[in-house]
N, C-alpha and C. Protein backbone atom coordinates (compact mmCIF):
# COMPACT_ATOMS: atom_id res chain seq x y z
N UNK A 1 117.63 128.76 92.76
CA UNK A 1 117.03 129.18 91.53
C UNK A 1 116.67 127.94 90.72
N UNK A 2 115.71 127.96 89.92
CA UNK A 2 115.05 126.99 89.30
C UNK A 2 114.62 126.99 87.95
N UNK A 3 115.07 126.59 87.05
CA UNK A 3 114.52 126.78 85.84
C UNK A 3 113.82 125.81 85.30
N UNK A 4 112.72 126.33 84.37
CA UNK A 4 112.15 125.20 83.75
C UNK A 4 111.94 125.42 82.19
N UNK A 5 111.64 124.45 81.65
CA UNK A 5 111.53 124.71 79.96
C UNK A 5 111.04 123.85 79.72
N UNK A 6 109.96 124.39 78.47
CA UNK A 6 108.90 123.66 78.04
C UNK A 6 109.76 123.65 76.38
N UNK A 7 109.95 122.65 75.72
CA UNK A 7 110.22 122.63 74.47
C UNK A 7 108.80 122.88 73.58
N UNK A 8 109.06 123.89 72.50
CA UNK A 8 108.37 123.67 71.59
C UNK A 8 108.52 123.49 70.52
N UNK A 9 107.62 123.29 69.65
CA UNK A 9 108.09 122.17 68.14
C UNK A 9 108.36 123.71 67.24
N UNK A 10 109.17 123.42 66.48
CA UNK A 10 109.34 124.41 65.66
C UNK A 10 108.63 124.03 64.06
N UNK A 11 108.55 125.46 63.16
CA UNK A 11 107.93 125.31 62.20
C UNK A 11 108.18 123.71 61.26
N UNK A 12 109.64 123.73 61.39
CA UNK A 12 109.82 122.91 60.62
C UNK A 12 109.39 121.16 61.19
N UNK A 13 109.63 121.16 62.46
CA UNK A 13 108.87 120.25 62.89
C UNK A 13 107.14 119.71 62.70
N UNK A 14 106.69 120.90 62.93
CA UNK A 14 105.18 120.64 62.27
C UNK A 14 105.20 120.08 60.68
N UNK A 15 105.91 120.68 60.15
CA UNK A 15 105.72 120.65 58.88
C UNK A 15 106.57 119.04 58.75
N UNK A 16 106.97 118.30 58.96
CA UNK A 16 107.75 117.30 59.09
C UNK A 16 106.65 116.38 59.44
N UNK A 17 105.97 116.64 61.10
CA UNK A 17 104.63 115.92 61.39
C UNK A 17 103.72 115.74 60.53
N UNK A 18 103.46 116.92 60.03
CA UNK A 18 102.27 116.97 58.89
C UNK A 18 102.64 115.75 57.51
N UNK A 19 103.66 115.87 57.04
CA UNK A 19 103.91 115.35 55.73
C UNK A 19 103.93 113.93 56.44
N UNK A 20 104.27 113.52 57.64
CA UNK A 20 104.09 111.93 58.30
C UNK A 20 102.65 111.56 58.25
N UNK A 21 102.31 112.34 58.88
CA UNK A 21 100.86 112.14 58.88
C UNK A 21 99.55 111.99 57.83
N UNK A 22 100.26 112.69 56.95
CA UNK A 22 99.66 112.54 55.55
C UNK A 22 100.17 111.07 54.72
N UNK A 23 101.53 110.88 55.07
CA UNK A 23 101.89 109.44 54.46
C UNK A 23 101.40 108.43 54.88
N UNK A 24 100.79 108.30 56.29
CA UNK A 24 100.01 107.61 57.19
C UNK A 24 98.69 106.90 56.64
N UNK A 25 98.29 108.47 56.31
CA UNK A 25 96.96 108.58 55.21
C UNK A 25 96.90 108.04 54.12
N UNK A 26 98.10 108.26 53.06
CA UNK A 26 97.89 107.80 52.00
C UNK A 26 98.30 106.11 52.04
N UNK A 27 99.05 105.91 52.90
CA UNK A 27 99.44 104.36 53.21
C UNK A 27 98.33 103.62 53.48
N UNK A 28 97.27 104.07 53.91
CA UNK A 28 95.71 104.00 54.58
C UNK A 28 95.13 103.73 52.97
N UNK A 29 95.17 104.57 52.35
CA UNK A 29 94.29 103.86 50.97
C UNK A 29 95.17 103.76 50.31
N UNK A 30 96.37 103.67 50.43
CA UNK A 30 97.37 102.49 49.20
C UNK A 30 96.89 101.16 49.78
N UNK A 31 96.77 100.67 51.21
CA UNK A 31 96.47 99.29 51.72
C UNK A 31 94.81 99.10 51.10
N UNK A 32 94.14 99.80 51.30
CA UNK A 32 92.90 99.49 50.93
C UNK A 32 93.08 99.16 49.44
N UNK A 33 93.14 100.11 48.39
CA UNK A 33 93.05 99.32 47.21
C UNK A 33 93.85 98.55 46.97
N UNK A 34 94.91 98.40 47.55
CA UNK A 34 95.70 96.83 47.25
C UNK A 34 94.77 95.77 47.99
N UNK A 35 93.96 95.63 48.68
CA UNK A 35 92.77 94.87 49.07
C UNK A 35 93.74 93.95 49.89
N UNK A 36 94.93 94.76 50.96
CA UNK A 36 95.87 94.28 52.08
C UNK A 36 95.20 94.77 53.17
N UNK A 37 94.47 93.73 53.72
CA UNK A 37 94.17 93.84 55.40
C UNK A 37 94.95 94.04 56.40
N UNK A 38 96.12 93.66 56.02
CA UNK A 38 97.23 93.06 56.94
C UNK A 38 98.28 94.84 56.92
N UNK A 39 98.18 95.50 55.90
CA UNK A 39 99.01 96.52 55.78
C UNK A 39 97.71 97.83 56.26
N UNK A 40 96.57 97.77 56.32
CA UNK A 40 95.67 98.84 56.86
C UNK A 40 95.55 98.67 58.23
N UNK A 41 95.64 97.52 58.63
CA UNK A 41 95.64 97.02 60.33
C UNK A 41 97.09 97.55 61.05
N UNK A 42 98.32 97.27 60.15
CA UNK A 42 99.09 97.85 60.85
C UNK A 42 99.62 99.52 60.93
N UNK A 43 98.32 100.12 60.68
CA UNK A 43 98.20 101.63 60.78
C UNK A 43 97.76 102.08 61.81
N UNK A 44 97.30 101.38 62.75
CA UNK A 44 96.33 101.72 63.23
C UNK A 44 97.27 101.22 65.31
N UNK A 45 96.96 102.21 66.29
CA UNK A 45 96.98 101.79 67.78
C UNK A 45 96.47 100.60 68.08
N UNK A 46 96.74 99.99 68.87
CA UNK A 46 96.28 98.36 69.84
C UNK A 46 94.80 99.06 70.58
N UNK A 47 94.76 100.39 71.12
CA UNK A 47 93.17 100.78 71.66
C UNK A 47 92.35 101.70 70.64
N UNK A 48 92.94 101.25 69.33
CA UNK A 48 91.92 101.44 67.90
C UNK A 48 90.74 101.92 68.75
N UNK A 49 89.71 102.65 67.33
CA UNK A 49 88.51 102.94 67.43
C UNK A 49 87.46 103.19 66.65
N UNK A 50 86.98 102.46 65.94
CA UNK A 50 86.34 103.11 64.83
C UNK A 50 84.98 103.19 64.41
N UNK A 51 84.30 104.89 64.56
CA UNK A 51 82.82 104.61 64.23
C UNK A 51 82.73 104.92 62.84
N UNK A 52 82.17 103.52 62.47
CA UNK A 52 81.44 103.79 60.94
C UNK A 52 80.21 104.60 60.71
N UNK A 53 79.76 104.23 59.46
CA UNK A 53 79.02 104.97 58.85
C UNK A 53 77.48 105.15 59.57
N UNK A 54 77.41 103.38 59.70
CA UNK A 54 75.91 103.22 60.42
C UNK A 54 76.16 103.09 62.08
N UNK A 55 74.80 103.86 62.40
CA UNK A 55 74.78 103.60 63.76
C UNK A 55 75.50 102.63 64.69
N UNK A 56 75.55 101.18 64.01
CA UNK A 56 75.77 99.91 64.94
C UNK A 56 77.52 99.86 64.47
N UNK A 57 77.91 101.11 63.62
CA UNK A 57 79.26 100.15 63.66
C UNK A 57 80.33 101.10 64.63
N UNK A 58 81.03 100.51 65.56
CA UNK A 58 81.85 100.81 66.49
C UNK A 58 83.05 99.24 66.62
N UNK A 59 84.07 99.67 66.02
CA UNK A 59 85.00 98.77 66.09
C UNK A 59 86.62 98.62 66.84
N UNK A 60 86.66 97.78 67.16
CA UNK A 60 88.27 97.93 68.19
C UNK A 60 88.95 97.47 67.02
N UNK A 61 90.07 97.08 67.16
CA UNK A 61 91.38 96.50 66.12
C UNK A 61 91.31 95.25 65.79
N UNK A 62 90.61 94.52 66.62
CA UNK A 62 90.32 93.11 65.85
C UNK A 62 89.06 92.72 65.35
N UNK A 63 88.09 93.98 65.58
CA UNK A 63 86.90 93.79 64.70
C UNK A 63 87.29 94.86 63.51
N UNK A 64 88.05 95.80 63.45
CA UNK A 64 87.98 96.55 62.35
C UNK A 64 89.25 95.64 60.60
N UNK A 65 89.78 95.04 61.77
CA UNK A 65 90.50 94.03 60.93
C UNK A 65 89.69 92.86 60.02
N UNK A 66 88.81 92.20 61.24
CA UNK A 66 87.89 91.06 60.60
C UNK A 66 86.90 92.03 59.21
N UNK A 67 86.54 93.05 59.79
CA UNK A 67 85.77 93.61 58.84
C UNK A 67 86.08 94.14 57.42
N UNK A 68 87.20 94.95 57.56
CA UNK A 68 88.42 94.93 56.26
C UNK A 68 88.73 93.95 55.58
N UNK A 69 88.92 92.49 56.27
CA UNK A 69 89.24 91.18 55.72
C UNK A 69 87.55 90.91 54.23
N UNK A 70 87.35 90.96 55.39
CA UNK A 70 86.19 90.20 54.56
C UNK A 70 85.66 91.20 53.87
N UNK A 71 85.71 92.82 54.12
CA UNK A 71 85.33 93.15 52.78
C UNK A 71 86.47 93.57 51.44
N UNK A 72 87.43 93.58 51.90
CA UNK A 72 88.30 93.39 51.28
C UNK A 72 88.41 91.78 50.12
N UNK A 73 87.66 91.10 50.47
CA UNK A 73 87.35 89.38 50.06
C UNK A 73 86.57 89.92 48.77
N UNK A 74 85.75 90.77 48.69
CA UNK A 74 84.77 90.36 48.19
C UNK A 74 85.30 91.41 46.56
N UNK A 75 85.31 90.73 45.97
CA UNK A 75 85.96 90.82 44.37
C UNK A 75 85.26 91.86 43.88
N UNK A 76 84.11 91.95 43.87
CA UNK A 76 83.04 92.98 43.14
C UNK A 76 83.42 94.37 43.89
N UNK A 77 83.70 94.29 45.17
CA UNK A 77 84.38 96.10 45.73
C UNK A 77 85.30 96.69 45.03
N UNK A 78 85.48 97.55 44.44
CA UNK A 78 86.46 98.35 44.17
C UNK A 78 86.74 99.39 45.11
N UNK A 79 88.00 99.24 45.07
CA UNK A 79 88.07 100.80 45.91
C UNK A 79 89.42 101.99 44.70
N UNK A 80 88.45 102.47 44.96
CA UNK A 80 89.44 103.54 44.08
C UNK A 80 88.68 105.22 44.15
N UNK A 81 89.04 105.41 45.19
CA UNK A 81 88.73 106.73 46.12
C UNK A 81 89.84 107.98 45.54
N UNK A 82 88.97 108.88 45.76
CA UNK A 82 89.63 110.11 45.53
C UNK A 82 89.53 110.84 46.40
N UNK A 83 90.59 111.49 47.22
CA UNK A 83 90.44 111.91 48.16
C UNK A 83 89.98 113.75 47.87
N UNK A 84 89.00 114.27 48.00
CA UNK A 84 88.40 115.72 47.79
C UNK A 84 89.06 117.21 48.29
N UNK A 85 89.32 116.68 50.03
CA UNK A 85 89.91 117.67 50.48
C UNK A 85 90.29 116.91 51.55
N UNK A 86 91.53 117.57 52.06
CA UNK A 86 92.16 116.99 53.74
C UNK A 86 92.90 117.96 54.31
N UNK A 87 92.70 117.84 55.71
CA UNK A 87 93.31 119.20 56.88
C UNK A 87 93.89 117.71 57.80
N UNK A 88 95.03 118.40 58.03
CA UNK A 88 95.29 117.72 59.46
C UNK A 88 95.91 119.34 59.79
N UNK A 89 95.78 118.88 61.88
CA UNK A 89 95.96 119.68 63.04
C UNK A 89 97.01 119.03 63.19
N UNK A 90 98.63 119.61 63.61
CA UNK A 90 99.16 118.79 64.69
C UNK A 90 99.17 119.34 65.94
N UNK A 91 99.17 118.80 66.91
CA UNK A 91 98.88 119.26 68.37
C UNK A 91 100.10 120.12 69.01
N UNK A 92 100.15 120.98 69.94
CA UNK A 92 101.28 121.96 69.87
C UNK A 92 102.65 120.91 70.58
N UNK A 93 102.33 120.06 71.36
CA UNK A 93 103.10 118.64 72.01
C UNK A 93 104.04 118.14 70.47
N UNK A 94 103.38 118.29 69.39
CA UNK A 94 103.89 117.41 68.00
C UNK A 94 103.34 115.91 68.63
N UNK A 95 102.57 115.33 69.50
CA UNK A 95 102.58 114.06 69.53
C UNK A 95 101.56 113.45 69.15
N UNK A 96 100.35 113.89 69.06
CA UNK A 96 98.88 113.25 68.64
C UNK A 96 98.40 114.60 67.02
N UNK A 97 97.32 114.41 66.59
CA UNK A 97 96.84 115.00 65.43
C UNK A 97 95.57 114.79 64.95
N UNK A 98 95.02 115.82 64.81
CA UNK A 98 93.82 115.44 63.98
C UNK A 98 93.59 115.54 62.50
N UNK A 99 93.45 114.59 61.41
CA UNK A 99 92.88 114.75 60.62
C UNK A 99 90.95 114.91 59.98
N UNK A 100 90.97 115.22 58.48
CA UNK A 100 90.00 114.85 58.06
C UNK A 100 90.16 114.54 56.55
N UNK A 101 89.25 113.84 56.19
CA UNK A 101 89.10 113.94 54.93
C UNK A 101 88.19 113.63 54.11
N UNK A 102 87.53 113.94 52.79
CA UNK A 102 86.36 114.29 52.24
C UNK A 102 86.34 114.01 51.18
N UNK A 103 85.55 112.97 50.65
CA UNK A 103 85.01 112.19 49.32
C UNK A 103 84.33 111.71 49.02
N UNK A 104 83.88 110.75 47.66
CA UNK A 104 82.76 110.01 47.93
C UNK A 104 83.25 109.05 48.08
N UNK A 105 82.77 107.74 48.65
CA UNK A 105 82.65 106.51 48.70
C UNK A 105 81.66 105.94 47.72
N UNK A 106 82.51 105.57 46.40
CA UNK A 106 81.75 105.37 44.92
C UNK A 106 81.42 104.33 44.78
N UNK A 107 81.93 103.23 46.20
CA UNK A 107 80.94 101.69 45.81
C UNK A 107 79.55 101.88 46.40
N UNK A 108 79.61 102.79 47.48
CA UNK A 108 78.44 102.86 48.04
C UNK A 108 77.56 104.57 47.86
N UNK A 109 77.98 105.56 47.69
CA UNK A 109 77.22 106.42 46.80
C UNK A 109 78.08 107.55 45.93
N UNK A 110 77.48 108.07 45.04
CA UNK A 110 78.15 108.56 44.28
C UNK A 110 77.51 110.25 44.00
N UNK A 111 76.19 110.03 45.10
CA UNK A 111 75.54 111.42 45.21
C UNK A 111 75.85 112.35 46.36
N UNK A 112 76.22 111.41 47.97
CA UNK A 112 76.30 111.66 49.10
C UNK A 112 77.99 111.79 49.32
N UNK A 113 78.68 112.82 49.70
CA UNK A 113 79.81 112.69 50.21
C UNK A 113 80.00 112.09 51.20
N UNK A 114 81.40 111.76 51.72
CA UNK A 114 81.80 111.38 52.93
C UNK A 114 82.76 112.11 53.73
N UNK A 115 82.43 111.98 54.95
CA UNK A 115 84.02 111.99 55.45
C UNK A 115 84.08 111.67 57.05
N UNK A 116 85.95 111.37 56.74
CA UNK A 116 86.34 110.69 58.22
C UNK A 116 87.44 111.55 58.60
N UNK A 117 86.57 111.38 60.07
CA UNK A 117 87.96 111.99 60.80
C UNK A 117 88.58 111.57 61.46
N UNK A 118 89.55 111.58 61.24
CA UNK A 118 91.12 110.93 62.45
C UNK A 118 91.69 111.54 63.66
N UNK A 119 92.01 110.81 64.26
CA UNK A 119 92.67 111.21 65.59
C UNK A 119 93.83 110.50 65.47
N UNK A 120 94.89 110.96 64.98
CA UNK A 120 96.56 110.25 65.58
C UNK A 120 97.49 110.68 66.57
N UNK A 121 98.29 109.02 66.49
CA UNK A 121 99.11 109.15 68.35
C UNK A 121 100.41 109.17 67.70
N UNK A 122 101.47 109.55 67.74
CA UNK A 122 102.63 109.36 67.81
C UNK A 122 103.46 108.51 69.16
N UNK A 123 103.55 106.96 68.69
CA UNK A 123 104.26 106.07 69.51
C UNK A 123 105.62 105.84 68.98
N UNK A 124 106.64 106.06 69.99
CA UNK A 124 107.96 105.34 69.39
C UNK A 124 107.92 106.28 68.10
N UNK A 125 108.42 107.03 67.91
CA UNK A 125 108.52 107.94 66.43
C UNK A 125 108.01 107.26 65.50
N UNK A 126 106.38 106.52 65.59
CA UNK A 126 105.61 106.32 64.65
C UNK A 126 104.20 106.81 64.73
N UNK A 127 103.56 107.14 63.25
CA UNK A 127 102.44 107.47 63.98
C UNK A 127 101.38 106.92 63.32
N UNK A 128 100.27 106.42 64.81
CA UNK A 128 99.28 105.72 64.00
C UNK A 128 98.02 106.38 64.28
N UNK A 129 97.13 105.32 63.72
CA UNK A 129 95.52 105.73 63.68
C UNK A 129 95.24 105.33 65.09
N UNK A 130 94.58 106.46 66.06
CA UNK A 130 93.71 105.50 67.06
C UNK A 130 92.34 105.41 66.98
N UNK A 131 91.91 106.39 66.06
CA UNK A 131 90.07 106.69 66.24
C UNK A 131 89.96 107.05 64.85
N UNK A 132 88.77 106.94 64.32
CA UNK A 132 88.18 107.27 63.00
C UNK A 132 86.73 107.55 63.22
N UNK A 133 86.20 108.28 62.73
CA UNK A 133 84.93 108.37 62.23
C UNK A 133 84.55 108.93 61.47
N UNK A 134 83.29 107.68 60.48
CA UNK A 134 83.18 107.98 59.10
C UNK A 134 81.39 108.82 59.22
N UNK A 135 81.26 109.18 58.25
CA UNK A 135 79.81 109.71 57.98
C UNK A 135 79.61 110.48 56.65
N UNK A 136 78.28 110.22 56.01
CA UNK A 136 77.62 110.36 55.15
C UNK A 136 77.17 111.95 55.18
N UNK A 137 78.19 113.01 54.58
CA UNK A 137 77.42 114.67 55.10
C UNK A 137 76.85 115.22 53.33
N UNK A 138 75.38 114.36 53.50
CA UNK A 138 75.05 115.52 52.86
C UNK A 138 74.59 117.02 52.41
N UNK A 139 74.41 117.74 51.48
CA UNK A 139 74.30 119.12 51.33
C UNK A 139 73.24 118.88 52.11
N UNK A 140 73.27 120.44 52.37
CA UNK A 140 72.04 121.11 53.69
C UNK A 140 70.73 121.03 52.38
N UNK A 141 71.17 121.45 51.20
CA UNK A 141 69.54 121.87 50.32
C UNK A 141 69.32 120.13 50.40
N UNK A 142 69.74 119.18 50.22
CA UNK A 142 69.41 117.83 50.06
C UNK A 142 68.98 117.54 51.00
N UNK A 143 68.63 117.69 52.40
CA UNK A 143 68.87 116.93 53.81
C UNK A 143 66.48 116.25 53.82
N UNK A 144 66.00 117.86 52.97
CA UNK A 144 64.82 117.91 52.82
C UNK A 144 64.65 116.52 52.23
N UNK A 145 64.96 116.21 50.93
CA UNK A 145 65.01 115.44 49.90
C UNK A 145 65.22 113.88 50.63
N UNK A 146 66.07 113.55 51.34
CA UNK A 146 66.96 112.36 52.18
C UNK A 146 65.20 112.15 53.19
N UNK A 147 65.17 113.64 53.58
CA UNK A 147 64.08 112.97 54.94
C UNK A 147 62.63 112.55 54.22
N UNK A 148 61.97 113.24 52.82
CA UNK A 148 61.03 112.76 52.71
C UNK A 148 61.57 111.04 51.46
N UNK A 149 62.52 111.10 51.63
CA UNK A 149 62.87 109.86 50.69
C UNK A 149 62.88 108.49 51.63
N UNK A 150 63.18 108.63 52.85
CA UNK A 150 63.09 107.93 53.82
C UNK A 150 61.41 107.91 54.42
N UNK A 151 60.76 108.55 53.79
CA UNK A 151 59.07 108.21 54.70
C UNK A 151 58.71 107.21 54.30
């Protein structure tokens, strides 16, 4: 005879994941407006991933670092984000997660929302960022407005 068992996470476990995962998040823009490269980098997996806003940006962990550095350098950025709305998924494993989250990005527009979504890993009972992607979603009645503003 043979038994097998699959553990599953219980409520309170999710709910445990979730509130990690959200501290993850907010540790994510406590480092940013403290304009700490060094504390947003260590949020993040060694096979990082991150697509930005524009087409060309796709970054691993030591370009998303260089890039944070230096804009983090630059005195005139503020960051002081408000975060709009956020969902995270945790996965039924409890070990990976998806977030999102939704705002503007007020150094760079203040008409166009944003948002990024996350993918987290739980390593060693920590959990980090491995993937992000950011994008510019504006309203559907605006999208008209964006395409003839661009001719």
């Amino acid at each position: 005879m043979t038994f097998i068992s699959c553990q599953t996470k219980t409520k309170d476990d999710m709910t445990e994941s979730k509130d990690a995962v959200a501290r993850v998040l907010d540790d994510h823009w406590s480092a940013l407006k403290a304009k700490d490269a060094d504390a947003v980098i260590a949020l993040v997996s060694e096979d990082f991933l991150s697509c930005g806003s524009d087409p060309e940006e796709f970054w691993n962990k030591r370009d998303m670092y260089n890039t944070v550095k230096q804009m983090l350098s630059n005195s005139e950025i503020k960051i002081d984000i408000t975060v709009d709305k956020r969902e995270i998924k945790i996965s039924k494993d409890g070990n990976s997660a998806i977030a999102f989250e939704q705002m503007f990005l007020t150094p760079y527009s203040t008409k166009i929302p944003v948002r990024t979504v996350y993918h987290l890993v739980k390593e060693n009972n920590t959990w980090l960022i491995d993937f992000t992607s950011t994008g510019f979603i504006p309203r559907n009645e605006d999208i008209d407005k964006l395409n003839k503003a661009l001719e």
